[in-house]
C-alpha atoms as a PDB file:
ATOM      1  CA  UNK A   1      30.514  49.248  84.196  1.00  0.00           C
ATOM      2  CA  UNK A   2      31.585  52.984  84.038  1.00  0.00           C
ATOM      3  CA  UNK A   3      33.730  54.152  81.513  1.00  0.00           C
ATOM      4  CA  UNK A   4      36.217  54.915  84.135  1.00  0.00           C
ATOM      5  CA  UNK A   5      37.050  51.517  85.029  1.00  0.00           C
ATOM      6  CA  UNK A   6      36.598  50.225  81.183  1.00  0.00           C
ATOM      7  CA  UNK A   7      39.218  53.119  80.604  1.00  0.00           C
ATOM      8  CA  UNK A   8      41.262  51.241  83.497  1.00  0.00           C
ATOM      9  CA  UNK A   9      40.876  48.166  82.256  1.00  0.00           C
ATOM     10  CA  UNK A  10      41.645  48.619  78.345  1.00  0.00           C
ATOM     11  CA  UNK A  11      45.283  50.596  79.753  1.00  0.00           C
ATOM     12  CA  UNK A  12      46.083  47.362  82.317  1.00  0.00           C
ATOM     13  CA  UNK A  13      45.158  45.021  78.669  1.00  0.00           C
ATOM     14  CA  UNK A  14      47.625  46.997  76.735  1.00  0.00           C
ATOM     15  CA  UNK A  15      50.217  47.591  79.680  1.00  0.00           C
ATOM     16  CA  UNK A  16      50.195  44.028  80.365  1.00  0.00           C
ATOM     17  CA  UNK A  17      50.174  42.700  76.819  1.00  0.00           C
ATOM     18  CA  UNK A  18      53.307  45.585  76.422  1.00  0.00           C
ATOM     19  CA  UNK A  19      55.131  44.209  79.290  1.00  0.00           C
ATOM     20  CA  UNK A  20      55.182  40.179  78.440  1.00  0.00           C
ATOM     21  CA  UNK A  21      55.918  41.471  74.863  1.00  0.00           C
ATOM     22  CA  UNK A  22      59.380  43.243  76.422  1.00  0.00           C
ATOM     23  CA  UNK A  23      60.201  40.798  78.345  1.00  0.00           C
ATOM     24  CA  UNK A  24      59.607  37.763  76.427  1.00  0.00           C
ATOM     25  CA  UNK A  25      57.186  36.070  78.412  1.00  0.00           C
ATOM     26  CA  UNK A  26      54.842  35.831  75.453  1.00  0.00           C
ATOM     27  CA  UNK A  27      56.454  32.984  74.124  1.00  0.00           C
ATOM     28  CA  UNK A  28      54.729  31.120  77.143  1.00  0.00           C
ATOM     29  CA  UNK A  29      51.618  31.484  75.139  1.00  0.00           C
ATOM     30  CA  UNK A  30      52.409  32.391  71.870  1.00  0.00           C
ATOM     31  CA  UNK A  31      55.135  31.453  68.678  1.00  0.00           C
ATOM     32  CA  UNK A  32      57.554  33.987  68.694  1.00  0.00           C
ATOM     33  CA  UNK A  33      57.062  35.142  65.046  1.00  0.00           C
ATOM     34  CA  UNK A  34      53.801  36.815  66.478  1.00  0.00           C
ATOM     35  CA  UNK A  35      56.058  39.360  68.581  1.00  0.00           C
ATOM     36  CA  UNK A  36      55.514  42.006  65.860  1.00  0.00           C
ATOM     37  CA  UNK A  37      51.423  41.876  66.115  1.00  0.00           C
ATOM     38  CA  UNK A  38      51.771  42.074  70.097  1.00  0.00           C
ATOM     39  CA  UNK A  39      53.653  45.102  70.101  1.00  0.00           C
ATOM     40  CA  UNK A  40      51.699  46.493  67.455  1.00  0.00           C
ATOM     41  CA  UNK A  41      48.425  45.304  69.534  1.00  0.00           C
ATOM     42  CA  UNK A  42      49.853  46.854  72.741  1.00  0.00           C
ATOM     43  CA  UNK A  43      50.759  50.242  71.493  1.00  0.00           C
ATOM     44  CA  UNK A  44      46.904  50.351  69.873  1.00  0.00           C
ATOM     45  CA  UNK A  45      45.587  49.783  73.029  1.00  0.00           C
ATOM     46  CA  UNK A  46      47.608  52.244  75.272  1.00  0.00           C
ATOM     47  CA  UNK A  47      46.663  54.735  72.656  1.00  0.00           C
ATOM     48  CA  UNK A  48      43.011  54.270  72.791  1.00  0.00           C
ATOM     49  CA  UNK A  49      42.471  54.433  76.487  1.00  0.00           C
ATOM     50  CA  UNK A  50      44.687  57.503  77.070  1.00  0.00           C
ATOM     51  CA  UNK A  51      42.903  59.231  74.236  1.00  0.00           C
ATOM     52  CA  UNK A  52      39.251  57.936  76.045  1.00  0.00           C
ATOM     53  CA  UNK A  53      40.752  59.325  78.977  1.00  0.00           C
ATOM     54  CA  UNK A  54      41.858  62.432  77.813  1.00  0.00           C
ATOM     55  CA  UNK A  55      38.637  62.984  76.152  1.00  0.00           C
ATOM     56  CA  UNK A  56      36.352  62.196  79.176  1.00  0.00           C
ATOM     57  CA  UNK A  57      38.716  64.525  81.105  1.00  0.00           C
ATOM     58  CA  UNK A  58      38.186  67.161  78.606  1.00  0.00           C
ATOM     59  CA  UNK A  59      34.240  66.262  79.135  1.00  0.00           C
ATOM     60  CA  UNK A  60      34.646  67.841  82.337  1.00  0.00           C
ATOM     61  CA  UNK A  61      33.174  64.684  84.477  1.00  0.00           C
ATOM     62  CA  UNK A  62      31.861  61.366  85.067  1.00  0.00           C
ATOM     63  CA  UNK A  63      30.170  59.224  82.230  1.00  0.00           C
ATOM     64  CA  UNK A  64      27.682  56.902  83.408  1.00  0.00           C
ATOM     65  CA  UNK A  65      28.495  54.905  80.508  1.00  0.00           C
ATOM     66  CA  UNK A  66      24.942  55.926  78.737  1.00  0.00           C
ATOM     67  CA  UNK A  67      23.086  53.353  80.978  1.00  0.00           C
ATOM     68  CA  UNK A  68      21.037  56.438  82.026  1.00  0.00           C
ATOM     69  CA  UNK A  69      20.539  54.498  85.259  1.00  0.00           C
ATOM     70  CA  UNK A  70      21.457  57.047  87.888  1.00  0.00           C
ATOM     71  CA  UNK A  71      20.873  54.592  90.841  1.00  0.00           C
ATOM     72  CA  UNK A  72      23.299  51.939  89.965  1.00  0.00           C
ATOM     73  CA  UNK A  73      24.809  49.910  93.107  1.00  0.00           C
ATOM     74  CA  UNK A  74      27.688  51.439  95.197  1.00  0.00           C
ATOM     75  CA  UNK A  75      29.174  47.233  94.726  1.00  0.00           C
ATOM     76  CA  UNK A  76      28.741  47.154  90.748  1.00  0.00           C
ATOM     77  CA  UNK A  77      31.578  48.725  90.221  1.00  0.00           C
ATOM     78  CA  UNK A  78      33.696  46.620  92.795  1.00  0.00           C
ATOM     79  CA  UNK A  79      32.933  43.511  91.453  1.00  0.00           C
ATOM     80  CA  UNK A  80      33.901  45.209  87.837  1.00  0.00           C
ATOM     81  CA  UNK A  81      37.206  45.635  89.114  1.00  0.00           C
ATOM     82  CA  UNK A  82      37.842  42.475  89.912  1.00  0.00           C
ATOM     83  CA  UNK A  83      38.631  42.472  86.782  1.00  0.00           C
ATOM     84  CA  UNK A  84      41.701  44.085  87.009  1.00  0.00           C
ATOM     85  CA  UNK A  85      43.226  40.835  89.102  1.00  0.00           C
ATOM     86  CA  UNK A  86      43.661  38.686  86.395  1.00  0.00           C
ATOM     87  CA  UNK A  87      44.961  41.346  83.910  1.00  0.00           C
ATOM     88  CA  UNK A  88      47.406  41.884  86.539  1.00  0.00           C
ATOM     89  CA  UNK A  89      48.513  38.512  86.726  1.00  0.00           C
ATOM     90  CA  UNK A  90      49.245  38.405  83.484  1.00  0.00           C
ATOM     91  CA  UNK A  91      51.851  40.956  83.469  1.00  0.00           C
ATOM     92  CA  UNK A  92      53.738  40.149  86.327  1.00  0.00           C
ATOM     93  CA  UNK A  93      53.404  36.125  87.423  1.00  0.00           C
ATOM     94  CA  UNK A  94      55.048  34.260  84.468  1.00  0.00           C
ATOM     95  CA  UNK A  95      53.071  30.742  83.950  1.00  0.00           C
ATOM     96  CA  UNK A  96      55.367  27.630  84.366  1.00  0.00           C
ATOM     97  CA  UNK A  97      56.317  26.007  81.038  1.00  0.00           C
ATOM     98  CA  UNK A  98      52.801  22.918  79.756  1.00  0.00           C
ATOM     99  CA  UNK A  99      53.192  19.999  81.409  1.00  0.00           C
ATOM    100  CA  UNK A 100      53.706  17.521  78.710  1.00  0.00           C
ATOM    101  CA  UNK A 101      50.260  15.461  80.128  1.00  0.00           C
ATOM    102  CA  UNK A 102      48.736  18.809  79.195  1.00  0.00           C
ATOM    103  CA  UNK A 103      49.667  18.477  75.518  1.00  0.00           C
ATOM    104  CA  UNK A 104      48.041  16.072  72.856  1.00  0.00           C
ATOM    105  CA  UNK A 105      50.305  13.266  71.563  1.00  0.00           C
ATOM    106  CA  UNK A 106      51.973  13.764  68.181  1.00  0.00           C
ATOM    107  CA  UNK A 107      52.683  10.247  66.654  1.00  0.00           C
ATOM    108  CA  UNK A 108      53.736   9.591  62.784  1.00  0.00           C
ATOM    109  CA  UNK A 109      50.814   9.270  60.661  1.00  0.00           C
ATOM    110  CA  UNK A 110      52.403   7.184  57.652  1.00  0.00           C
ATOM    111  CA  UNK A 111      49.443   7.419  55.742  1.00  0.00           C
ATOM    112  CA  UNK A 112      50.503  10.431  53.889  1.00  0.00           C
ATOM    113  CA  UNK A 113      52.089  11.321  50.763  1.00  0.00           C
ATOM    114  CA  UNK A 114      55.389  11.242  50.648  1.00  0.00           C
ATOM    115  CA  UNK A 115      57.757  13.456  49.084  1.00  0.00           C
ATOM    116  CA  UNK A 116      61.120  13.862  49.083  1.00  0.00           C
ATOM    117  CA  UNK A 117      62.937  16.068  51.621  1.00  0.00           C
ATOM    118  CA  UNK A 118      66.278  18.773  51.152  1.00  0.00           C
ATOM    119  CA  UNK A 119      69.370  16.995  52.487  1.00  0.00           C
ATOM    120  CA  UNK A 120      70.516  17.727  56.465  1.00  0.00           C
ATOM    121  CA  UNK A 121      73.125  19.787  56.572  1.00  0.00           C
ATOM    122  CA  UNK A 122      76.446  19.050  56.652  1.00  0.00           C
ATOM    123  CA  UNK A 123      78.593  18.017  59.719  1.00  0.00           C
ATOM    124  CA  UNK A 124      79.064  14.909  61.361  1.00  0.00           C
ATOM    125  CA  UNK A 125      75.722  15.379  63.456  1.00  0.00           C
ATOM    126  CA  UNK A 126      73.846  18.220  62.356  1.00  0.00           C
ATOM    127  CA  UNK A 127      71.123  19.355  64.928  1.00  0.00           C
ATOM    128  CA  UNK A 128      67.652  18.535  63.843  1.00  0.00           C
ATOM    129  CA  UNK A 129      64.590  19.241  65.793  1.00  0.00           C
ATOM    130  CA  UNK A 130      62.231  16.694  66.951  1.00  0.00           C
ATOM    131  CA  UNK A 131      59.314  17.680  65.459  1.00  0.00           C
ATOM    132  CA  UNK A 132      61.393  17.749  61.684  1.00  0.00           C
ATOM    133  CA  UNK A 133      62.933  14.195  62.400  1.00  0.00           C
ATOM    134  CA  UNK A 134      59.171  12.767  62.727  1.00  0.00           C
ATOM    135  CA  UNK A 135      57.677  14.885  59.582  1.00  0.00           C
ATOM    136  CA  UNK A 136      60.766  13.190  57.983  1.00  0.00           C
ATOM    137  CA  UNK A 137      60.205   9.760  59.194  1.00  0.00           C
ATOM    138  CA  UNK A 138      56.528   9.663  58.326  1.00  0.00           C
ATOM    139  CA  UNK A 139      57.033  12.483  54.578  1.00  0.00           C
ATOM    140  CA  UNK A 140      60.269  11.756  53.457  1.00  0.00           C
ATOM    141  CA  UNK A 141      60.880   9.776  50.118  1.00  0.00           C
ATOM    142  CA  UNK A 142      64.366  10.196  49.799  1.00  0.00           C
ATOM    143  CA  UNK A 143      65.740   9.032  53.088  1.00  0.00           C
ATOM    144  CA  UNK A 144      67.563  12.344  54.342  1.00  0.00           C
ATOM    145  CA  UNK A 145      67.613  10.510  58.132  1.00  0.00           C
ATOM    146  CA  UNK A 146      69.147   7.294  56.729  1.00  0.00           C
ATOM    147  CA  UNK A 147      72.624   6.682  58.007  1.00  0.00           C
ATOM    148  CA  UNK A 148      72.553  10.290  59.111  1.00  0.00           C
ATOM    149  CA  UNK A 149      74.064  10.623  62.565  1.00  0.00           C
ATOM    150  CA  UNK A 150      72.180  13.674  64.171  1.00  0.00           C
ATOM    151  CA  UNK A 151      71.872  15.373  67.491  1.00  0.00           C
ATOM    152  CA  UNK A 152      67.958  16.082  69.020  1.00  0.00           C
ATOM    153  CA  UNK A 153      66.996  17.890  71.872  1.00  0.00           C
ATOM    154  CA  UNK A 154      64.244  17.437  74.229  1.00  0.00           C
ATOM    155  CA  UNK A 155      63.458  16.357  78.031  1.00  0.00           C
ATOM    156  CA  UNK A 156      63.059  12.790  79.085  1.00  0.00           C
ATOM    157  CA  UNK A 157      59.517  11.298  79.929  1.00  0.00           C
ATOM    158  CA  UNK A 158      58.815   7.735  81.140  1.00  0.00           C
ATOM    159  CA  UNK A 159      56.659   5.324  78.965  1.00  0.00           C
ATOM    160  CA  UNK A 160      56.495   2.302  80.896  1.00  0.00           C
ATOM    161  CA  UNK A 161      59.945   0.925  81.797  1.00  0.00           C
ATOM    162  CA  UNK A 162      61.574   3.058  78.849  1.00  0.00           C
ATOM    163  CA  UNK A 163      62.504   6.303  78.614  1.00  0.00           C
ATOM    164  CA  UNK A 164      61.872   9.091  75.162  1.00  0.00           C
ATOM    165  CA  UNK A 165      62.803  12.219  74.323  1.00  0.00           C
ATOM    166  CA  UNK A 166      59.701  14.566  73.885  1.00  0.00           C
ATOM    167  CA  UNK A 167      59.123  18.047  72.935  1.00  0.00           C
ATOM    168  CA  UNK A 168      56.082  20.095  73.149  1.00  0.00           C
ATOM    169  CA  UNK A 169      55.190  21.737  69.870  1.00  0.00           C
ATOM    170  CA  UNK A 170      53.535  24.909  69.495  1.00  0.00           C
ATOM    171  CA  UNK A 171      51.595  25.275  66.252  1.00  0.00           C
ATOM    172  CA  UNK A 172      50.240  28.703  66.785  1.00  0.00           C
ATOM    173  CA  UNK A 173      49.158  29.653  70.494  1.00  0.00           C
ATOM    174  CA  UNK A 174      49.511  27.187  73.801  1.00  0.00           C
ATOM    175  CA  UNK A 175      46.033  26.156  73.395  1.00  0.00           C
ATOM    176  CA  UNK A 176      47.181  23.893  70.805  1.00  0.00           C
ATOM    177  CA  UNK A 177      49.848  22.375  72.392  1.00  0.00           C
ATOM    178  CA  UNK A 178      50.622  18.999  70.756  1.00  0.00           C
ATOM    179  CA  UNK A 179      53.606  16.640  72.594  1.00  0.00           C
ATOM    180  CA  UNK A 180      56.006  14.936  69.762  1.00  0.00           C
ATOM    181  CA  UNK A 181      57.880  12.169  71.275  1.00  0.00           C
ATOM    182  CA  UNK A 182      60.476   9.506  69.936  1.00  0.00           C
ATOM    183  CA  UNK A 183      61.765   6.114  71.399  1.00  0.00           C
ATOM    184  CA  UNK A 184      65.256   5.824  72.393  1.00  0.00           C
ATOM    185  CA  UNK A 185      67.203   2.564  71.978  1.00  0.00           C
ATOM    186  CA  UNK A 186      70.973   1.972  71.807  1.00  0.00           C
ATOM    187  CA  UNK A 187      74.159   1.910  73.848  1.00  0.00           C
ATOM    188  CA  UNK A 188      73.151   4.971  75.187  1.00  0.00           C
ATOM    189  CA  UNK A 189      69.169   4.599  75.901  1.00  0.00           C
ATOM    190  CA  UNK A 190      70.260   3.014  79.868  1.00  0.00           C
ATOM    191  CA  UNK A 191      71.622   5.811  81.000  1.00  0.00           C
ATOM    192  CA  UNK A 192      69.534   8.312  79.419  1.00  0.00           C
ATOM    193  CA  UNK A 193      66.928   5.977  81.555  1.00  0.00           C
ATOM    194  CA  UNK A 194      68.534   6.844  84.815  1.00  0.00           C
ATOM    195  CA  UNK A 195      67.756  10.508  84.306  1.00  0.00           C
ATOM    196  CA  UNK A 196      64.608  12.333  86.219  1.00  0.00           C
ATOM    197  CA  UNK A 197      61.831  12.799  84.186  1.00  0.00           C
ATOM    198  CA  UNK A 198      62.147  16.038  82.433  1.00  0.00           C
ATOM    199  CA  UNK A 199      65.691  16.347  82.171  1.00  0.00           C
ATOM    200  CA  UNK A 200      66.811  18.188  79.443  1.00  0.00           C
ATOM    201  CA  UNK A 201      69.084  16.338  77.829  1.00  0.00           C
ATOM    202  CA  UNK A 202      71.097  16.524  73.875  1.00  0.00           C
ATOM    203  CA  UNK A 203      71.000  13.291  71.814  1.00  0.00           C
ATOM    204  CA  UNK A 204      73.183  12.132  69.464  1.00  0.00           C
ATOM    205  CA  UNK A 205      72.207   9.146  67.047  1.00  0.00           C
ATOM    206  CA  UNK A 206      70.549   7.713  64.282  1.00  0.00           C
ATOM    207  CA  UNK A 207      66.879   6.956  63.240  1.00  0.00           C
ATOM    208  CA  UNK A 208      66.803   3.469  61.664  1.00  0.00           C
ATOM    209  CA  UNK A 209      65.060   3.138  58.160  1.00  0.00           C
ATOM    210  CA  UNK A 210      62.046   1.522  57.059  1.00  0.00           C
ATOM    211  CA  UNK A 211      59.912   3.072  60.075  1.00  0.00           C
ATOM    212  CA  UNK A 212      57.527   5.080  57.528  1.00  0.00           C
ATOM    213  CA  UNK A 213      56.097   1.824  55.795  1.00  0.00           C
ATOM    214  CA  UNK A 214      52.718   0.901  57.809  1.00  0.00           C
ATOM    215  CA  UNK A 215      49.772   2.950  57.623  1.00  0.00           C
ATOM    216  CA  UNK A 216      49.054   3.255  61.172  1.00  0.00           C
ATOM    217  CA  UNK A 217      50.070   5.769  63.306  1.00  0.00           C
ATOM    218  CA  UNK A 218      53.365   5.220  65.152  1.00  0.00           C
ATOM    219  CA  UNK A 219      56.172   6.439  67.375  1.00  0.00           C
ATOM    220  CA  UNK A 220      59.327   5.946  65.761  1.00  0.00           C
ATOM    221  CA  UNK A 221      62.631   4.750  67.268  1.00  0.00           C
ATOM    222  CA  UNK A 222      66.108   6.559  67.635  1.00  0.00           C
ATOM    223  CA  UNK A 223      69.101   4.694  68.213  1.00  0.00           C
ATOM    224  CA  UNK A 224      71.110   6.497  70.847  1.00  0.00           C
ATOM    225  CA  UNK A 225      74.262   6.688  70.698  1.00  0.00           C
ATOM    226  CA  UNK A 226      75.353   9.514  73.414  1.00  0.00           C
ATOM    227  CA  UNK A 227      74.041  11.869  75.631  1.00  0.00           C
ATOM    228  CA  UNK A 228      74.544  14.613  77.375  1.00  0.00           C
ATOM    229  CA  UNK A 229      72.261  16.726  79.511  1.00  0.00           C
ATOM    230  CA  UNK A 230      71.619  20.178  79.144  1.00  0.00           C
ATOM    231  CA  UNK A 231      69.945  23.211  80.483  1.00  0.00           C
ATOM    232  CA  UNK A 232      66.477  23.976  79.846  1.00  0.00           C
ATOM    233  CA  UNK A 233      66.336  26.485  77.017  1.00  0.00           C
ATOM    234  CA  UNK A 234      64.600  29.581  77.094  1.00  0.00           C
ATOM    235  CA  UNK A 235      62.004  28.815  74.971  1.00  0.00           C
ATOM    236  CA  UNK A 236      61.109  25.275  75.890  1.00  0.00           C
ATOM    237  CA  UNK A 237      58.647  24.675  73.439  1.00  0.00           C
ATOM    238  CA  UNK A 238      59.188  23.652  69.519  1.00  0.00           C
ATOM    239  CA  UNK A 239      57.790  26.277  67.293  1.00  0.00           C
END
């Protein structure tokens, strides 16, 4: 490869890395909190292939890369900038949201030690995230969810003939995607049951007690009590 397409190539990496950074598309494949080490990343590598460039420039010429083969294939360097085609990609095509079969299954592993949790807050049905109502089910000694009524949001996904809420977690990167889910029962679990799969939807209810006793792994139930859908968020994944 010649150093002018690596030059290419390092400025499309740190153009492309700049650009998903700005407009947010990152959080397609990364947590947000790593937005300041992209940024930082992408300015790095701008800088170092301008200043390659300037200095070949300054060279006065072309760099055969110190190969010292002077005969090298006219179609080498076309395939090398191939390359460029998925870099490209990246930048500008913005990757639908992971399918849920694409993540592994979260359940509650009970067989942990417990400990007690800090209260929810206050309100009549504070928001709680999915992935913190099933740490809570499976961690929590003092019984924070216990005649708590609480709102959850996720998108609906078919089990059989019943219907849960699920969210896919992010832990670090895409790569390990992980799918938390919870049952729905209660007045409000049939028509929450009529919905499309994937419909993002707001529950409010309550998670019964004495879910966090075996010490198998489990999926826990909520009882819903109403529902409302919503529209996707803009980051659809639980951090």
């Amino acid at each position: 490869m010649s150093r002018e397409t690596e030059n290419a190539l390092l400025l499309l990496i740190g153009v492309s890395t700049a650009i998903i950074t700005l407009t947010g598309v990152f959080t397609r494949y990364v947590k947000p909190s790593l937005l300041p080490y992209l940024a930082a990343t992408s300015v790095l590598l701008i800088l170092l292939a301008l200043a390659s460039i300037v200095r070949d420039i300054r060279h006065g010429g072309h760099d055969d890369g110190g190969t010292g083969d002077a005969h090298e294939h006219p179609h080498s360097r076309g395939v090398a900038w191939l390359l460029l085609i998925p870099i490209a990609l990246l930048a500008f095509v913005v990757p639908p949201a992971i399918r849920p079969q694409a993540a592994s299954v979260t359940a509650v592993s009970t067989d942990v030690l417990r400990r007690p949790f800090p209260a929810l807050p206050d309100g009549p049905a504070p928001e709680i995230s999915l992935p913190d109502v099933l740490i809570r089910v499976a961690q929590d000694s003092a019984g924070t969810l216990n005649d708590r009524r609480i709102t959850v949001t996720g998108f609906t996904m078919r089990d059989g003939d019943r219907t849960d809420l699920a969210r896919v977690v992010i832990i670090c990167c895409a790569a390990d995607a992980q799918l938390a889910r919870i049952h729905l029962s209660g007045p409000a679990a049939a028509p929450i049951a009529g919905y499309p799969e994937n419909t993002w939807i707001k529950v409010e209810g309550t998670v019964p007690a004495g879910q966090g006793d075996s010490s198998r792994s489990t999926i826990p139930t909520m009882t819903a009590l109403s529902v409302a859908r919503i529209d996707p968020p803009k980051h659809p994944y639980a951090y």
